[in-house]
N, C-alpha and C. Protein backbone atom coordinates (compact mmCIF):
# COMPACT_ATOMS: atom_id res chain seq x y z
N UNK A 1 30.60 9.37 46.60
CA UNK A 1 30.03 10.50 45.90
C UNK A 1 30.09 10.29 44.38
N UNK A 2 31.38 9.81 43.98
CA UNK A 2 31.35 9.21 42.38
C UNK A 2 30.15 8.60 42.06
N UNK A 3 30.04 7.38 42.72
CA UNK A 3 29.43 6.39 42.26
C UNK A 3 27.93 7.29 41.99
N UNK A 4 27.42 7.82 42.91
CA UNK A 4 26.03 8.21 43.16
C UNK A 4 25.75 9.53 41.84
N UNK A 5 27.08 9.87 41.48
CA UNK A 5 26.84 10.48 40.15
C UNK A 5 26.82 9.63 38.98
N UNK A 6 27.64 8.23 39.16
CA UNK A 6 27.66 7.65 38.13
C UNK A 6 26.37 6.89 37.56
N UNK A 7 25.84 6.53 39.07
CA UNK A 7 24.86 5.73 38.67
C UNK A 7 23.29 6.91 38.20
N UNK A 8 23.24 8.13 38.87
CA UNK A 8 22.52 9.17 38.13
C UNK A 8 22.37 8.97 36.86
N UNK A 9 23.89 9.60 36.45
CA UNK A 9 24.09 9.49 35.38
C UNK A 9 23.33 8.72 34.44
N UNK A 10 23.88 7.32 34.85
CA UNK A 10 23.36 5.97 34.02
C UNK A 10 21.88 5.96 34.20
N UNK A 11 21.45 6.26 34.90
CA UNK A 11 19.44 6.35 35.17
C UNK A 11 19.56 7.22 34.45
N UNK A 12 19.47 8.31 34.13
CA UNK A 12 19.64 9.34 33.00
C UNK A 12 19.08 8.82 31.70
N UNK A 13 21.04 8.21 31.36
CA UNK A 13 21.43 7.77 30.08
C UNK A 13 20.16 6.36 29.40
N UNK A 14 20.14 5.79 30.77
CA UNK A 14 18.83 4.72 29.95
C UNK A 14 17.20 5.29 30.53
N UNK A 15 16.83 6.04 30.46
CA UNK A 15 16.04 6.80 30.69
C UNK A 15 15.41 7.46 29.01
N UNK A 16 16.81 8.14 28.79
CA UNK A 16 17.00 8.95 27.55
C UNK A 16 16.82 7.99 26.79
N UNK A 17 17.50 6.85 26.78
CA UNK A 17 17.46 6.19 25.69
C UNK A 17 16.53 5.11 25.18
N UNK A 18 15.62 4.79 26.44
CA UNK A 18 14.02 4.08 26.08
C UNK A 18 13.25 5.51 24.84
N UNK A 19 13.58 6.70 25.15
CA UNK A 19 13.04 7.51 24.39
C UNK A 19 13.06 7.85 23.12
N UNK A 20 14.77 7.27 22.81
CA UNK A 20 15.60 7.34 21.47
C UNK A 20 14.89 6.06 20.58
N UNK A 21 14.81 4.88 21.54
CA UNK A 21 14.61 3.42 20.90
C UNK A 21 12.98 3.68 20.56
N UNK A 22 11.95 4.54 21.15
CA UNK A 22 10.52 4.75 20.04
C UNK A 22 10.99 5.24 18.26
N UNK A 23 10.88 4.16 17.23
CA UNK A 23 10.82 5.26 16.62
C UNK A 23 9.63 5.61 16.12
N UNK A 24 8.24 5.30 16.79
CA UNK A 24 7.32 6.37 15.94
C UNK A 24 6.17 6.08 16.89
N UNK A 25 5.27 7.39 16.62
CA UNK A 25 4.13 7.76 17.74
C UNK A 25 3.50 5.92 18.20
N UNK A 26 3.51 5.20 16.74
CA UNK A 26 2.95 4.04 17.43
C UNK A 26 3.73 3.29 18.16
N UNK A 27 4.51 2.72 17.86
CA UNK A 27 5.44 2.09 19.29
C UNK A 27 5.35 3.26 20.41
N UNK A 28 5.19 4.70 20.55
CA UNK A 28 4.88 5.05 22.09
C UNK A 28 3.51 4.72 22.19
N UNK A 29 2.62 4.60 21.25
CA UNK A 29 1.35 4.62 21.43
C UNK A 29 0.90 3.19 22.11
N UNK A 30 1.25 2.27 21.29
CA UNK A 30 1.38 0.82 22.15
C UNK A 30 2.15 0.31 22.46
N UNK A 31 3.16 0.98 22.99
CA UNK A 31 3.87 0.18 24.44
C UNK A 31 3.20 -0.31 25.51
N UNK A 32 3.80 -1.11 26.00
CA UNK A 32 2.66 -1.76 26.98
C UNK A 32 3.12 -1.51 28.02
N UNK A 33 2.39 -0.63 29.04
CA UNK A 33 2.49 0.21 30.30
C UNK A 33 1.96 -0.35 31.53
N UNK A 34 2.71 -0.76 32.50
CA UNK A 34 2.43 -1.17 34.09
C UNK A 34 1.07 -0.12 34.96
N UNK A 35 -0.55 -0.84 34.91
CA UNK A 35 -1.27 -0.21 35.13
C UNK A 35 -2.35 0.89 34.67
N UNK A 36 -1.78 0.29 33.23
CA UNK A 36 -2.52 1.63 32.09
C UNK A 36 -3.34 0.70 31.09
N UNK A 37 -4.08 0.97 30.21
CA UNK A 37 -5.02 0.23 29.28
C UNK A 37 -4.34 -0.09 28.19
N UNK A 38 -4.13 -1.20 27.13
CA UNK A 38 -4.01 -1.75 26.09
C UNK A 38 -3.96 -0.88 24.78
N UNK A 39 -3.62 0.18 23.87
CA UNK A 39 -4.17 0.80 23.15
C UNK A 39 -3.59 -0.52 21.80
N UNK A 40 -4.72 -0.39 20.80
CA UNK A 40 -4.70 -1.27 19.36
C UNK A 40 -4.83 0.01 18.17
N UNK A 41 -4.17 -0.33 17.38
CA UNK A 41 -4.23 0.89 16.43
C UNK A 41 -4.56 -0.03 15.23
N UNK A 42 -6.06 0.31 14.78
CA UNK A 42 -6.02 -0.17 13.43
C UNK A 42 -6.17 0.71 11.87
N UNK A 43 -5.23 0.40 11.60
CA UNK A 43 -5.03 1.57 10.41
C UNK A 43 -4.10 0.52 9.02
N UNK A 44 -4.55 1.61 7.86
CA UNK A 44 -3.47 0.71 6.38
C UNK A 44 -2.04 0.97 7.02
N UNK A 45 -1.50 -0.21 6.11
CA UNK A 45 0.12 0.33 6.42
C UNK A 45 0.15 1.58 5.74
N UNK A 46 -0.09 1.81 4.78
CA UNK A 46 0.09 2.78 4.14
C UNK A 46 0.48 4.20 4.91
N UNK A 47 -0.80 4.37 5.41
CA UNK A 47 -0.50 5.40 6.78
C UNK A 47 0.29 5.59 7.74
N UNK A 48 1.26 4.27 8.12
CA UNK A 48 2.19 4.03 9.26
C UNK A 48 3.54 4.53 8.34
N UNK A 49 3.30 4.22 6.80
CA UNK A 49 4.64 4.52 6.34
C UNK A 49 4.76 5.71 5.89
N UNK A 50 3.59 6.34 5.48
CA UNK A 50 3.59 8.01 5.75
C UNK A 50 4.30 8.89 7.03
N UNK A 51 3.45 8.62 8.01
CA UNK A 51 4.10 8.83 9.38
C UNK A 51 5.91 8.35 9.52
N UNK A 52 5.97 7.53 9.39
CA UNK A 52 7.17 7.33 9.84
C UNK A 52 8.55 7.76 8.90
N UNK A 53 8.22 8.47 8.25
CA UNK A 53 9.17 8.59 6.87
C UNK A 53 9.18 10.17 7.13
N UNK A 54 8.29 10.63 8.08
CA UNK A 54 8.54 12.09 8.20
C UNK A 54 8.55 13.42 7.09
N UNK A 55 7.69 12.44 6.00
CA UNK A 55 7.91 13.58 4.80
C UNK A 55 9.38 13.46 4.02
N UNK A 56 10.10 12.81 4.55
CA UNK A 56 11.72 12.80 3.88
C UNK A 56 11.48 12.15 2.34
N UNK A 57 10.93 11.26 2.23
CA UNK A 57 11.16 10.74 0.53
C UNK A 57 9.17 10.39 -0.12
N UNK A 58 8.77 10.91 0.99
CA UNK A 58 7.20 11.16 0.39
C UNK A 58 6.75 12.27 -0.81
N UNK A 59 6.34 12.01 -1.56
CA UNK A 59 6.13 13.02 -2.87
C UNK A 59 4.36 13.03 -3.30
N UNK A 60 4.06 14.06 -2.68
CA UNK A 60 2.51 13.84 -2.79
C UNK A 60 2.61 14.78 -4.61
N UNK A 61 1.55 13.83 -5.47
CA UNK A 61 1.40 14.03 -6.62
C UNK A 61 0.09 14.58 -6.98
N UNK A 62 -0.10 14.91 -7.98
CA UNK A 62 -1.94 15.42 -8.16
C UNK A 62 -2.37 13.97 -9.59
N UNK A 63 -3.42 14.41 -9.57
CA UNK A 63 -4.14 13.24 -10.89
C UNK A 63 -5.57 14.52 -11.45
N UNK A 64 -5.15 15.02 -11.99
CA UNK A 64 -6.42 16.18 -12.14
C UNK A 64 -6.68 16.42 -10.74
N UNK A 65 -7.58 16.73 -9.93
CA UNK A 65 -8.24 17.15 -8.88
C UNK A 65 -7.63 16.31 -7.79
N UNK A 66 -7.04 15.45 -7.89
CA UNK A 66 -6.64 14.27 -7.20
C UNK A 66 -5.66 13.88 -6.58
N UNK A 67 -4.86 13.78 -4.78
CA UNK A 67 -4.02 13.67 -4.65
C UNK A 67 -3.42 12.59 -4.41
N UNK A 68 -2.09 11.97 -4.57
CA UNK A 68 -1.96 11.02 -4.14
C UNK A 68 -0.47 10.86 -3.80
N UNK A 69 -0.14 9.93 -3.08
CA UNK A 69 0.93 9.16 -2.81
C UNK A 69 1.53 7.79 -3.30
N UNK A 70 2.56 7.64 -3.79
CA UNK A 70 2.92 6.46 -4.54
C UNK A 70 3.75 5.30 -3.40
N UNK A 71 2.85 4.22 -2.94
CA UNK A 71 3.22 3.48 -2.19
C UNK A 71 4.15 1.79 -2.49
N UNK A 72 4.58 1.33 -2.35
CA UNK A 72 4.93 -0.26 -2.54
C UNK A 72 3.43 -0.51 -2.23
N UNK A 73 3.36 -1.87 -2.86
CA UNK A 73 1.79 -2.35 -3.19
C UNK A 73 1.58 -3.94 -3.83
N UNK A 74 0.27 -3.93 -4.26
CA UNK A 74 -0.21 -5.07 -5.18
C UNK A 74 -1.46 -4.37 -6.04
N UNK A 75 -1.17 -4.92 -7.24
CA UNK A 75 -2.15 -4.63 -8.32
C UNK A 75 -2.74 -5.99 -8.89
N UNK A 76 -3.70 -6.40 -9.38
CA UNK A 76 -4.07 -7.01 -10.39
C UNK A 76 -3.59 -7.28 -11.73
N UNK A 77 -2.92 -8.09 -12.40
CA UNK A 77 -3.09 -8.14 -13.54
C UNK A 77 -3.96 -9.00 -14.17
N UNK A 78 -4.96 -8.29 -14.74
CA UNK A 78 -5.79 -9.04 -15.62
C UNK A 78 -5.74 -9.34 -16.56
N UNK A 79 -4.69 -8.90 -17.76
CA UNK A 79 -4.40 -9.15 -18.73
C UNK A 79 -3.18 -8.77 -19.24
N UNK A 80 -2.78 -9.70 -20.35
CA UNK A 80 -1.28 -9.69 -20.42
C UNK A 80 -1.27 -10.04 -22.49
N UNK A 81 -0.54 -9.14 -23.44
CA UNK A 81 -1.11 -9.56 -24.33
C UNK A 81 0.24 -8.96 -25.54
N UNK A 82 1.22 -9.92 -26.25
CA UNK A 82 2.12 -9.16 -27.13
C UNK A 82 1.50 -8.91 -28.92
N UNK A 83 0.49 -9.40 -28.95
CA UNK A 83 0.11 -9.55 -30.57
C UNK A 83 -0.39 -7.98 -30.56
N UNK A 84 0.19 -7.38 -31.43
CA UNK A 84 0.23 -5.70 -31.30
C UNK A 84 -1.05 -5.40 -32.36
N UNK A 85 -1.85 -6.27 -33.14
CA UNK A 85 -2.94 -6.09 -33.98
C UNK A 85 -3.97 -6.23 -32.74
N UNK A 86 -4.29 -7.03 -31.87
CA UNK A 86 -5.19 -7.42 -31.01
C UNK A 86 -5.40 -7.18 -29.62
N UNK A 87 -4.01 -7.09 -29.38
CA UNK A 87 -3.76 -7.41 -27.64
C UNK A 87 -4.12 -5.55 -27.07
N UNK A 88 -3.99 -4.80 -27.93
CA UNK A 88 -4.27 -3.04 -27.20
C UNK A 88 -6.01 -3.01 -27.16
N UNK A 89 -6.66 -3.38 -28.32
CA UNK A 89 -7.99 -3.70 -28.09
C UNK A 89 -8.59 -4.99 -27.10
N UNK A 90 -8.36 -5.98 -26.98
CA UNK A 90 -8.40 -6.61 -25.81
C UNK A 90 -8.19 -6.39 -24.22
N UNK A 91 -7.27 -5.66 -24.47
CA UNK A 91 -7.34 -4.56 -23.39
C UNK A 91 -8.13 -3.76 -22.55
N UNK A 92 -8.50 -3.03 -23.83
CA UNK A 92 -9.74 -1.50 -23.38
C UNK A 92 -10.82 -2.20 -23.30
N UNK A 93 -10.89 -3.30 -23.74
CA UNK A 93 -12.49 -4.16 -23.64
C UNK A 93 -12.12 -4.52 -22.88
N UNK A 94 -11.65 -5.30 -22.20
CA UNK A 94 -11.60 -6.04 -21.13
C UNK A 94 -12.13 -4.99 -19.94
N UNK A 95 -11.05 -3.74 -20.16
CA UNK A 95 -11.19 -2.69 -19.18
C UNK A 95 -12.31 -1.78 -18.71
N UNK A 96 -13.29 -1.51 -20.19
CA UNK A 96 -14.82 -1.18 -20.21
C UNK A 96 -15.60 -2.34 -19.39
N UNK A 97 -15.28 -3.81 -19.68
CA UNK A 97 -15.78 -4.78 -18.75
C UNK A 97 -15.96 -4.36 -17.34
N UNK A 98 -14.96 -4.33 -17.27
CA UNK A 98 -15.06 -4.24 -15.38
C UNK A 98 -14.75 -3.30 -15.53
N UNK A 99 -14.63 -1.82 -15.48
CA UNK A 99 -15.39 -0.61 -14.99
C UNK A 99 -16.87 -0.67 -14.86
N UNK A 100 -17.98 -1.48 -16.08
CA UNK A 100 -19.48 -1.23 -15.75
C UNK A 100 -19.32 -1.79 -14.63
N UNK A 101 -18.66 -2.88 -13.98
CA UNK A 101 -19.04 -3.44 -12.71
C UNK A 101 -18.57 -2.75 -11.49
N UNK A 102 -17.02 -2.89 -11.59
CA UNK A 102 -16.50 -1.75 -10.60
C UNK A 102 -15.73 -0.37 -11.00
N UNK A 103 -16.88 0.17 -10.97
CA UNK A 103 -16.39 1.85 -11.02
C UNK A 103 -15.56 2.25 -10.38
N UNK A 104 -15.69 1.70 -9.06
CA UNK A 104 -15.01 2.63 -7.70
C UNK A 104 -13.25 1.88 -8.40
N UNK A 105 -12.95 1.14 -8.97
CA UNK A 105 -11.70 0.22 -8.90
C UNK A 105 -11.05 0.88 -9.89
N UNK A 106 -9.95 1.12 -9.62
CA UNK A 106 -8.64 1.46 -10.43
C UNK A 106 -8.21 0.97 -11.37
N UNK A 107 -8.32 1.24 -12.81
CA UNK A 107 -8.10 0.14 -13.94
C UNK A 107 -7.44 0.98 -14.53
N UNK A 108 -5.46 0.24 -14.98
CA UNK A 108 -5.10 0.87 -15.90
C UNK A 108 -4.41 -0.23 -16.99
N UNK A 109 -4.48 0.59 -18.29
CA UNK A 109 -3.98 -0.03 -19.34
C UNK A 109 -2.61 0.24 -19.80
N UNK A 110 -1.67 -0.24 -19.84
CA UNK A 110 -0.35 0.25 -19.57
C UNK A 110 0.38 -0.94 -21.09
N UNK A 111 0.96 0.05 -21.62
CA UNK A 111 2.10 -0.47 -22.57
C UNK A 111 3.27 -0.50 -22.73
N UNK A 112 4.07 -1.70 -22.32
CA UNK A 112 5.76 -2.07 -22.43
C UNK A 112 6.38 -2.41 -22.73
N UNK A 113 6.76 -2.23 -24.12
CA UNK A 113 7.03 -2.92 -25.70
C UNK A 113 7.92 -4.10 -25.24
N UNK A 114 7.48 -5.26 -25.60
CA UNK A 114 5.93 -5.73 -26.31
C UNK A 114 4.52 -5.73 -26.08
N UNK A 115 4.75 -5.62 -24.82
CA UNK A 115 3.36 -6.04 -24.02
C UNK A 115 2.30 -5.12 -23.77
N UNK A 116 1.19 -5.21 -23.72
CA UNK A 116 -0.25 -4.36 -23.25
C UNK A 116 -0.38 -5.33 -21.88
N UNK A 117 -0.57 -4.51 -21.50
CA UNK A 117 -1.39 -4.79 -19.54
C UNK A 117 -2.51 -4.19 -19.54
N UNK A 118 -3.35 -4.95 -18.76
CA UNK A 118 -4.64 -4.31 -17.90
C UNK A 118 -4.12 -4.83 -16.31
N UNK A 119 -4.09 -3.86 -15.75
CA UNK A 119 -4.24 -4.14 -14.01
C UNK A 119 -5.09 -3.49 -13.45
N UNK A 120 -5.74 -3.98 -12.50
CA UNK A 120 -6.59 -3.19 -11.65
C UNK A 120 -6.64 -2.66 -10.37
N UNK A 121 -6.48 -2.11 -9.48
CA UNK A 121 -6.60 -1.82 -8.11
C UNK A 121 -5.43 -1.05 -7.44
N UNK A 122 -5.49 -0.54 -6.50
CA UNK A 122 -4.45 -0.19 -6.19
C UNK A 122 -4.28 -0.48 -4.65
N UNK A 123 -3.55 -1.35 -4.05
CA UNK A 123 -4.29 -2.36 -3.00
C UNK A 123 -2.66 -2.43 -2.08
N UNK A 124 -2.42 -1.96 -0.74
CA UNK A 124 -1.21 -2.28 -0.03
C UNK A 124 -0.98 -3.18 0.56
N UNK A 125 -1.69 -4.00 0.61
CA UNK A 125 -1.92 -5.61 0.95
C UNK A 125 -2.13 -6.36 0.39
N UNK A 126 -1.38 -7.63 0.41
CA UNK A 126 -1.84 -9.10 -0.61
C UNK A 126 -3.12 -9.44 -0.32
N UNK A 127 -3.86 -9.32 0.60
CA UNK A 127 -5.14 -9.80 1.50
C UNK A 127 -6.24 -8.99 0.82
N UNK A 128 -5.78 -7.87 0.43
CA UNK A 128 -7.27 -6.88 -0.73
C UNK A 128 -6.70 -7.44 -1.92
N UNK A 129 -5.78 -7.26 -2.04
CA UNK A 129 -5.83 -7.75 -3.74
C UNK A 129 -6.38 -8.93 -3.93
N UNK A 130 -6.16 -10.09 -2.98
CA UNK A 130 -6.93 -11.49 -3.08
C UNK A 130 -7.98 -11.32 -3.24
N UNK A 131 -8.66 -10.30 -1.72
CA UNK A 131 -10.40 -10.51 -2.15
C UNK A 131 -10.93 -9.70 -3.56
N UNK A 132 -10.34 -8.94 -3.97
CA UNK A 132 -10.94 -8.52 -5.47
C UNK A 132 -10.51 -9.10 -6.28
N UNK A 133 -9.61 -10.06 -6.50
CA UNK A 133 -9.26 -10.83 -7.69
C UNK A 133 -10.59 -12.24 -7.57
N UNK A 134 -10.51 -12.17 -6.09
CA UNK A 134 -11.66 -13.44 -6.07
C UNK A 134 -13.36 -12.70 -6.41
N UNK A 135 -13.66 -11.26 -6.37
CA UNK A 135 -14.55 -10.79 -6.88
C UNK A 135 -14.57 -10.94 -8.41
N UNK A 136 -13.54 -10.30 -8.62
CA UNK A 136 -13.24 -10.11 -10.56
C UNK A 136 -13.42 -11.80 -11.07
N UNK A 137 -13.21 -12.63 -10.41
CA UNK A 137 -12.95 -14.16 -11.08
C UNK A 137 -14.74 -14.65 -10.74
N UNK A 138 -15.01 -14.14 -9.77
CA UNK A 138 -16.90 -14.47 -9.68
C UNK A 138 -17.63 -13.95 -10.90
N UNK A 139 -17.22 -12.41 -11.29
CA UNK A 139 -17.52 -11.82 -12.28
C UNK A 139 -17.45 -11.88 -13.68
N UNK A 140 -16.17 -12.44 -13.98
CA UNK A 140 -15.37 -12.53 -15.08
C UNK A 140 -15.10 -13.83 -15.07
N UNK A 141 -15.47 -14.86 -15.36
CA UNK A 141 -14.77 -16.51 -14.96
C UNK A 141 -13.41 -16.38 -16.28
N UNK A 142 -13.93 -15.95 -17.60
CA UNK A 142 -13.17 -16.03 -18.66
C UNK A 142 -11.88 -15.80 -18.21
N UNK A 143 -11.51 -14.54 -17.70
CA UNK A 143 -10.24 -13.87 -17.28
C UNK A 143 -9.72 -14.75 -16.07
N UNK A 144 -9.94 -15.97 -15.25
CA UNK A 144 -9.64 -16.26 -14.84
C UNK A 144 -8.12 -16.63 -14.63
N UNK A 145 -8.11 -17.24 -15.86
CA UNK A 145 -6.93 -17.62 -16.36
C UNK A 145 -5.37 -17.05 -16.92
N UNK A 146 -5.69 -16.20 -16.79
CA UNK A 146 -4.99 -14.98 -16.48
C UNK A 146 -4.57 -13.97 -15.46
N UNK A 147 -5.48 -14.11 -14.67
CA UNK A 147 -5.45 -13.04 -13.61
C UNK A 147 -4.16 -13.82 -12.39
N UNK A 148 -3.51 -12.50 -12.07
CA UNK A 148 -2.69 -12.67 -11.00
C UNK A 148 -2.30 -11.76 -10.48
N UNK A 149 -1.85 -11.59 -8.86
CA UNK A 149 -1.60 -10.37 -8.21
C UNK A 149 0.14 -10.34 -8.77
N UNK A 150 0.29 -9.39 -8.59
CA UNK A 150 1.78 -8.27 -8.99
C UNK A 150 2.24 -7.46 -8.21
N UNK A 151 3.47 -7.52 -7.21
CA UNK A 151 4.32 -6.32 -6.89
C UNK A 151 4.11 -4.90 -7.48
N UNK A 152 3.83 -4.17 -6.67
CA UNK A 152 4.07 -2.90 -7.76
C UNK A 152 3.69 -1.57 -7.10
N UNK A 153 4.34 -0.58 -7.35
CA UNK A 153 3.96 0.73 -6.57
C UNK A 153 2.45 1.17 -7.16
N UNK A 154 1.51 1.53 -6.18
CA UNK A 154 0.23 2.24 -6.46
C UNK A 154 0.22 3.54 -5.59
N UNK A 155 -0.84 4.03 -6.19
CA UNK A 155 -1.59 4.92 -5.53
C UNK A 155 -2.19 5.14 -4.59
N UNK A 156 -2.06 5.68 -3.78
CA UNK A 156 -3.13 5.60 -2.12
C UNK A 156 -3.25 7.35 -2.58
N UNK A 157 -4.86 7.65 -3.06
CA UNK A 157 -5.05 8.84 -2.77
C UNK A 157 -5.57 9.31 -1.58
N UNK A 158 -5.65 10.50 -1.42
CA UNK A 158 -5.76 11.34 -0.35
C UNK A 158 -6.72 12.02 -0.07
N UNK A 159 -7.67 12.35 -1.05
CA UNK A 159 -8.89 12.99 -1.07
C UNK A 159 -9.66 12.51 -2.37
């Protein structure tokens, strides 16, 4: 009679605890099930790390009309410049550059004594930042020589 509680029990306890070991809708979502269909979830990380963070250290921000979330990321740097007579105007030109081309793209000019930056994009994958740096370098050959992707928290807006 023990045993047949014990071993209950234990069907129970690892029962419960395949349930504990999901931690998020996607691991239940694609687990792979005896007799059931394949599900593939394709989505940014971005979105998986929303979800799974439960709102605990997520801080949705505004930008004028604009919401966003500040993610780990890759940006562009297109320019990099300490001569403080030249390098802030080299900059905003550079930056008027490619806005006429890409509007839709995220360009900011950022100053960090010494330095002026231009970066562009706001990209959660090394794999987008590649393909627009390899756009910007079709576009821009000059800046070539300069340009490189960067670690860095961006923006993933929301609307």
């Amino acid at each position: 009679m023990k045993l047949q509680h014990f071993l209950l029990l234990f069907l129970f306890l690892c029962q419960g605890s395949e349930l504990w070991a999901q931690t998020s809708i996607f691991d239940a979502l694609t687990k792979p099930e005896r007799g059931k269909g394949t599900v593939t979830i394709f989505q940014s990380q971005a979105i998986r790390t929303l979800m799974e963070s439960n709102g605990s250290n997520v801080k949705i921000e505004t930008d004028g009309n604009r919401s966003y979330v500040t993610v780990p990321g890759y940006t562009i740097q297109v320019f990099t410049g300490n001569n403080q007579r030249r390098s802030k105007d080299e900059a905003f030109s550079k930056k008027s550059q490619i806005d006429q081309i890409y509007s839709d793209a995220s360009t900011y000019v950022d100053y960090t004594a010494p330095f002026w930056r231009l970066r562009v994009g706001d990209f959660t994958t090394y794999e987008e930042a590649l393909c627009m740096m390899y756009k910007l370098t079709g576009s821009f050959p000059s800046f070539r020589k300069e340009m490189k992707i960067v670690k860095e928290n961006v923006r993933i807006f929301l609307n």
